[in-house]
N, C-alpha and C. Protein backbone atom coordinates (compact mmCIF):
# COMPACT_ATOMS: atom_id res chain seq x y z
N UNK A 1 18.66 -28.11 -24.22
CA UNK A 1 18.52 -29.42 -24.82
C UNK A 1 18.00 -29.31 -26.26
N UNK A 2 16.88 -28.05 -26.31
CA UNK A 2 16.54 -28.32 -27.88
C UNK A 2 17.10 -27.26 -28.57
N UNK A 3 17.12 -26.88 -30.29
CA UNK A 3 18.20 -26.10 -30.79
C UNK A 3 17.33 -25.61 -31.44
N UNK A 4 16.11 -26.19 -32.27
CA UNK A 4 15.18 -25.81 -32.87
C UNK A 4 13.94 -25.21 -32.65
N UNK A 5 13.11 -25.87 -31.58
CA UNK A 5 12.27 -26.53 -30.94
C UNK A 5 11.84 -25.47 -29.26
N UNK A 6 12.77 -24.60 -29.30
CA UNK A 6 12.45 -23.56 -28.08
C UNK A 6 11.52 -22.80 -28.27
N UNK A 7 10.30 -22.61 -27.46
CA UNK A 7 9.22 -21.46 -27.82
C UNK A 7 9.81 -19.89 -27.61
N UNK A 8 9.66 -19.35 -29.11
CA UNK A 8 10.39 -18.24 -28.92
C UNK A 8 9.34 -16.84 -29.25
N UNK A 9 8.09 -17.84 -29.89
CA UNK A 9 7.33 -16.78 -30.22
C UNK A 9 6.25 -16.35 -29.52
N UNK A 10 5.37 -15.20 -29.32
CA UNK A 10 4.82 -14.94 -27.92
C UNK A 10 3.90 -15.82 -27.93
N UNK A 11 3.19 -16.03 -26.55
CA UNK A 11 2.05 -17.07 -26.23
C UNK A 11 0.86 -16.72 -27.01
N UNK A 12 0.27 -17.39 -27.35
CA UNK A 12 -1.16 -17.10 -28.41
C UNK A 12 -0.69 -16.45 -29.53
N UNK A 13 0.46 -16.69 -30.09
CA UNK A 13 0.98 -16.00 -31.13
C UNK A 13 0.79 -16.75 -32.41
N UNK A 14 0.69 -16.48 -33.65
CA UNK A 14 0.21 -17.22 -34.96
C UNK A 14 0.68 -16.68 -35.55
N UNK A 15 0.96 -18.19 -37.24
CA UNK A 15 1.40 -17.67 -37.97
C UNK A 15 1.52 -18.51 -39.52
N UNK A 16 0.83 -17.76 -40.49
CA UNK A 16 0.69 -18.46 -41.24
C UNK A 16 2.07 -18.79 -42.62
N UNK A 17 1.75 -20.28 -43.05
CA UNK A 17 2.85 -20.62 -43.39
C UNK A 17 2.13 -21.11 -44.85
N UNK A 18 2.65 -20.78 -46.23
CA UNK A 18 2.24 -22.05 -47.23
C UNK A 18 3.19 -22.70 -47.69
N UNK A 19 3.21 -24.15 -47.89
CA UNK A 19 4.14 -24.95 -48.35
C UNK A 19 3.89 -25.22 -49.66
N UNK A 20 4.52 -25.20 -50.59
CA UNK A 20 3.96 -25.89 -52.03
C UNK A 20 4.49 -27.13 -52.28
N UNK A 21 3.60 -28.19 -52.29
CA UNK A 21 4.30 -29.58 -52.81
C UNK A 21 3.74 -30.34 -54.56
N UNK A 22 4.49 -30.24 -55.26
CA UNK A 22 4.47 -30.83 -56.08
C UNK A 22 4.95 -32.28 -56.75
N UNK A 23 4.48 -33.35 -57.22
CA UNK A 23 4.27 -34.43 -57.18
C UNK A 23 5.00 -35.44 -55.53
N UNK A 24 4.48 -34.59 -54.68
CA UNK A 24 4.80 -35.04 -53.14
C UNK A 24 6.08 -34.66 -52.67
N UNK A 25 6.61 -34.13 -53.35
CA UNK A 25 7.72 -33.03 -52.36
C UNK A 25 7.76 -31.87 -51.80
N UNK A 26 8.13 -30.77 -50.98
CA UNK A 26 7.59 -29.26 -50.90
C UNK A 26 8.68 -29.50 -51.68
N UNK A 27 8.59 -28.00 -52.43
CA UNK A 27 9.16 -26.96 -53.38
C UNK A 27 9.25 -25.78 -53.24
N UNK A 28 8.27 -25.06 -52.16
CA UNK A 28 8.24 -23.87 -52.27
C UNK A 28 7.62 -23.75 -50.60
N UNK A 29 7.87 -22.53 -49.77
CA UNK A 29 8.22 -22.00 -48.67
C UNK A 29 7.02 -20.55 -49.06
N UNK A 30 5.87 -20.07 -48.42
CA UNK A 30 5.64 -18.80 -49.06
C UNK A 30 5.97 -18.73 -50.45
N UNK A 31 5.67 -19.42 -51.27
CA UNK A 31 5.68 -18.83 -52.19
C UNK A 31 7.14 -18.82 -53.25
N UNK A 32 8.58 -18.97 -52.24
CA UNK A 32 9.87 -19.08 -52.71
C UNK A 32 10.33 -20.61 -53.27
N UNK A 33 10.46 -20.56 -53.99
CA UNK A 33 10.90 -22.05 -54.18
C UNK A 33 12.64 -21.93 -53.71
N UNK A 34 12.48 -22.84 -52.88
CA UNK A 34 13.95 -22.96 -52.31
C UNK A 34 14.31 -24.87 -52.30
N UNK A 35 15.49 -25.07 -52.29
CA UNK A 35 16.22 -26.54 -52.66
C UNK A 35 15.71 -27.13 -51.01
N UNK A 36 15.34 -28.38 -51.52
CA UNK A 36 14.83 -29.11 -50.02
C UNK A 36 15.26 -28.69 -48.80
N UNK A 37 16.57 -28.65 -48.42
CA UNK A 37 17.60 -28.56 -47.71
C UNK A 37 17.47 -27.34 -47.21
N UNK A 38 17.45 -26.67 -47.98
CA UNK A 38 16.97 -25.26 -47.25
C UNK A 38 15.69 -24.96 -46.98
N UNK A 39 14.82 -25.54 -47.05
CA UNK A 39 13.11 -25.22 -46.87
C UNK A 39 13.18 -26.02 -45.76
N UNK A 40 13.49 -27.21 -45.53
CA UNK A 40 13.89 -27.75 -43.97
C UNK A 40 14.70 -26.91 -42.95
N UNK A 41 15.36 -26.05 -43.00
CA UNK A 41 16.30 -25.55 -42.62
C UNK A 41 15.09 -24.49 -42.09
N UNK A 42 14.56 -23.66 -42.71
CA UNK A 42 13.78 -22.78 -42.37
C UNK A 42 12.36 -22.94 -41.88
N UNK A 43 11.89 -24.35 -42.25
CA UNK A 43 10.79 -24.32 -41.61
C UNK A 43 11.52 -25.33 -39.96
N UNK A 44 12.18 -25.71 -39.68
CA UNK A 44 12.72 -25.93 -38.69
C UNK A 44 12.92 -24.60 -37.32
N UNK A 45 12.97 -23.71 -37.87
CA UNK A 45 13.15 -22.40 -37.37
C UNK A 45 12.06 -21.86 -37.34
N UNK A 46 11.31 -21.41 -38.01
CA UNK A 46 9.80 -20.93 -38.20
C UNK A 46 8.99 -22.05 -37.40
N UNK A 47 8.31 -22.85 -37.61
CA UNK A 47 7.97 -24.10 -36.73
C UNK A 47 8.17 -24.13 -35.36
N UNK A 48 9.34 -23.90 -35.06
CA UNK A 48 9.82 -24.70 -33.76
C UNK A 48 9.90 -23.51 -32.91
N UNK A 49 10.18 -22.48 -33.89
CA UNK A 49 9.60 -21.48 -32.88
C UNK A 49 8.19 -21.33 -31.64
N UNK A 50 7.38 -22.30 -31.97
CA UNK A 50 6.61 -22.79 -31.40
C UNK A 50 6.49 -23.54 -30.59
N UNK A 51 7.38 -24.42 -30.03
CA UNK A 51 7.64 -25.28 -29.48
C UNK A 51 6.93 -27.10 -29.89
N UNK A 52 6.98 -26.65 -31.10
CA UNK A 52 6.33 -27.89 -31.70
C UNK A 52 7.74 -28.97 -32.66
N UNK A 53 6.80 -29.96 -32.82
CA UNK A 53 7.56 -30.89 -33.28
C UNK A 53 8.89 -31.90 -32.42
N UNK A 54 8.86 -31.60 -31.49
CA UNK A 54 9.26 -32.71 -29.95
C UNK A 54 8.45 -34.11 -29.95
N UNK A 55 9.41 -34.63 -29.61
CA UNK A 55 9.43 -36.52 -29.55
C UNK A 55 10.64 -37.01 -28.15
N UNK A 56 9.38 -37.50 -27.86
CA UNK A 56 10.35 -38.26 -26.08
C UNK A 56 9.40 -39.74 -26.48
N UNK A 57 10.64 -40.67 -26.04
CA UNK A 57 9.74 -41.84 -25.81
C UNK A 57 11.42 -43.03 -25.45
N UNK A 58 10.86 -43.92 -25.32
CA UNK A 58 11.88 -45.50 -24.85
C UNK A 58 12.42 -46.10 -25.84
N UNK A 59 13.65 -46.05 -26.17
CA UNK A 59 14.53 -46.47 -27.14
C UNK A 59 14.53 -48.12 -26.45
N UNK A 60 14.15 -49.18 -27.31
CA UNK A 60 14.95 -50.62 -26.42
C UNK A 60 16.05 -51.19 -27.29
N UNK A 61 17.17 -51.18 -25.84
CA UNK A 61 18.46 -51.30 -26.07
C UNK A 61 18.40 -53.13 -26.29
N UNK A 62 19.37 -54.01 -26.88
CA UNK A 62 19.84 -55.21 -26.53
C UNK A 62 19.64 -55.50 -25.02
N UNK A 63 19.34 -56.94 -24.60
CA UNK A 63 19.29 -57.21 -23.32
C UNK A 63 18.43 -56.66 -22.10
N UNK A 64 17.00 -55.86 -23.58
CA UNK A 64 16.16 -55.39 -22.28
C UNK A 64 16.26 -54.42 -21.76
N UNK A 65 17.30 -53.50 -21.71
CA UNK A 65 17.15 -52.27 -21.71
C UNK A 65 16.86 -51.17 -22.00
N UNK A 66 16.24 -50.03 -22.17
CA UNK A 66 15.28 -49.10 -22.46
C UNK A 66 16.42 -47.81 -21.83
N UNK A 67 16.23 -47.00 -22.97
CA UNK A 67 17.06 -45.32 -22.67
C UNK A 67 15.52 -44.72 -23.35
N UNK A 68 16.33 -43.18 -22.27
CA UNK A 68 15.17 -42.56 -23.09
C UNK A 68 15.54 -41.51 -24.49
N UNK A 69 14.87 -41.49 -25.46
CA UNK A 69 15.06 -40.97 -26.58
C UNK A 69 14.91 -39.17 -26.46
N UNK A 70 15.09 -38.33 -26.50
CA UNK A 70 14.61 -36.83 -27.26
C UNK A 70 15.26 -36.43 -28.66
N UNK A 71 14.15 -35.80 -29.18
CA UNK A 71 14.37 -35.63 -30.45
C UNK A 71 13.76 -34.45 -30.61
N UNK A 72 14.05 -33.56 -31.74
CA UNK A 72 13.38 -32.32 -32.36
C UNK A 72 13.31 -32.50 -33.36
N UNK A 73 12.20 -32.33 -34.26
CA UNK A 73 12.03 -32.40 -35.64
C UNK A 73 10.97 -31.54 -36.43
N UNK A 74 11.09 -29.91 -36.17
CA UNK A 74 9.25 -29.63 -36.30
C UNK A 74 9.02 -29.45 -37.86
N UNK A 75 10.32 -29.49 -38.91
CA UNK A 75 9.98 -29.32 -39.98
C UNK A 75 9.70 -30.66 -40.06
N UNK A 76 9.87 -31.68 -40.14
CA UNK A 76 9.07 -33.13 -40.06
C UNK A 76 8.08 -32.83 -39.96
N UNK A 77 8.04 -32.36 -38.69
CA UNK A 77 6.71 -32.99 -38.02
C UNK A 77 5.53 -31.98 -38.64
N UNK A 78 5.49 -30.90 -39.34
CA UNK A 78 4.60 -30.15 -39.94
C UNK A 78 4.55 -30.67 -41.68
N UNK A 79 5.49 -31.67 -42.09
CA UNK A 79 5.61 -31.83 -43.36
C UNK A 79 4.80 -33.28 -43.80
N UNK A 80 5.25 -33.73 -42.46
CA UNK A 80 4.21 -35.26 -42.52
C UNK A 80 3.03 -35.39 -41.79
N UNK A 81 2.77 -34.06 -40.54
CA UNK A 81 1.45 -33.90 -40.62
C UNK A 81 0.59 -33.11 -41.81
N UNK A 82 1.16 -32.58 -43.08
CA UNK A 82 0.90 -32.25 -44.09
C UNK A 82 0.29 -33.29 -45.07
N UNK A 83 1.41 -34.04 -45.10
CA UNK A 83 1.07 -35.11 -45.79
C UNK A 83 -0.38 -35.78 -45.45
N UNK A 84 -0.19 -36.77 -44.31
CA UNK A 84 -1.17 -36.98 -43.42
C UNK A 84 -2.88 -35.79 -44.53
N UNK A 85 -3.12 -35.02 -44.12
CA UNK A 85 -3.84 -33.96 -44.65
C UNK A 85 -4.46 -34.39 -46.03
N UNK A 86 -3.14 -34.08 -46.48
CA UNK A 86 -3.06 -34.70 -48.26
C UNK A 86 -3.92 -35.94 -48.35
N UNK A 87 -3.86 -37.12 -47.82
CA UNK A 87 -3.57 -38.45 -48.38
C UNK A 87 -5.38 -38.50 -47.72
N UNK A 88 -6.20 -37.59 -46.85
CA UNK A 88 -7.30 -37.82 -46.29
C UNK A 88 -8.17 -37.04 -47.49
């Protein structure tokens, strides 16, 4: 089900990451400055290697009905818990 988002790296395993953001965008990955698109791309992979950045919850449909949602997003979800960070 997930593509990103599978724990692939060993249990109790760590790993440090720096993002560089300049006037509120990342720019840089370790140190590389790479084009948005690709710094998502890779921290999606790096990240999720963890099994982080997963979202389940109740989509409501028209007429009252409710599906359920899954989602993967861990370069999100490490970029706006970044933010988050920032803005405190």
């Amino acid at each position: 089900m997930y593509a990103w988002s599978r724990p692939t790296a060993a249990p109790g395993a760590t790993e440090l990451l720096t993002v560089t953001v300049e006037n509120g965008r990342p720019v840089a990955l370790d140190g590389a400055r790479l084009p948005l698109t690709e710094l998502i791309e890779l921290l999606n992979r790096r990240v999720g290697a963890y099994g982080l950045g997963r979202y389940s919850g109740l989509e409501h449909l028209d007429h009252g009905e409710k599906v359920l949602e899954i989602r993967e997003m861990p370069a999100a979800w490490l970029l706006l818990s970044t933010y988050r960070h920032i803005e405190r």
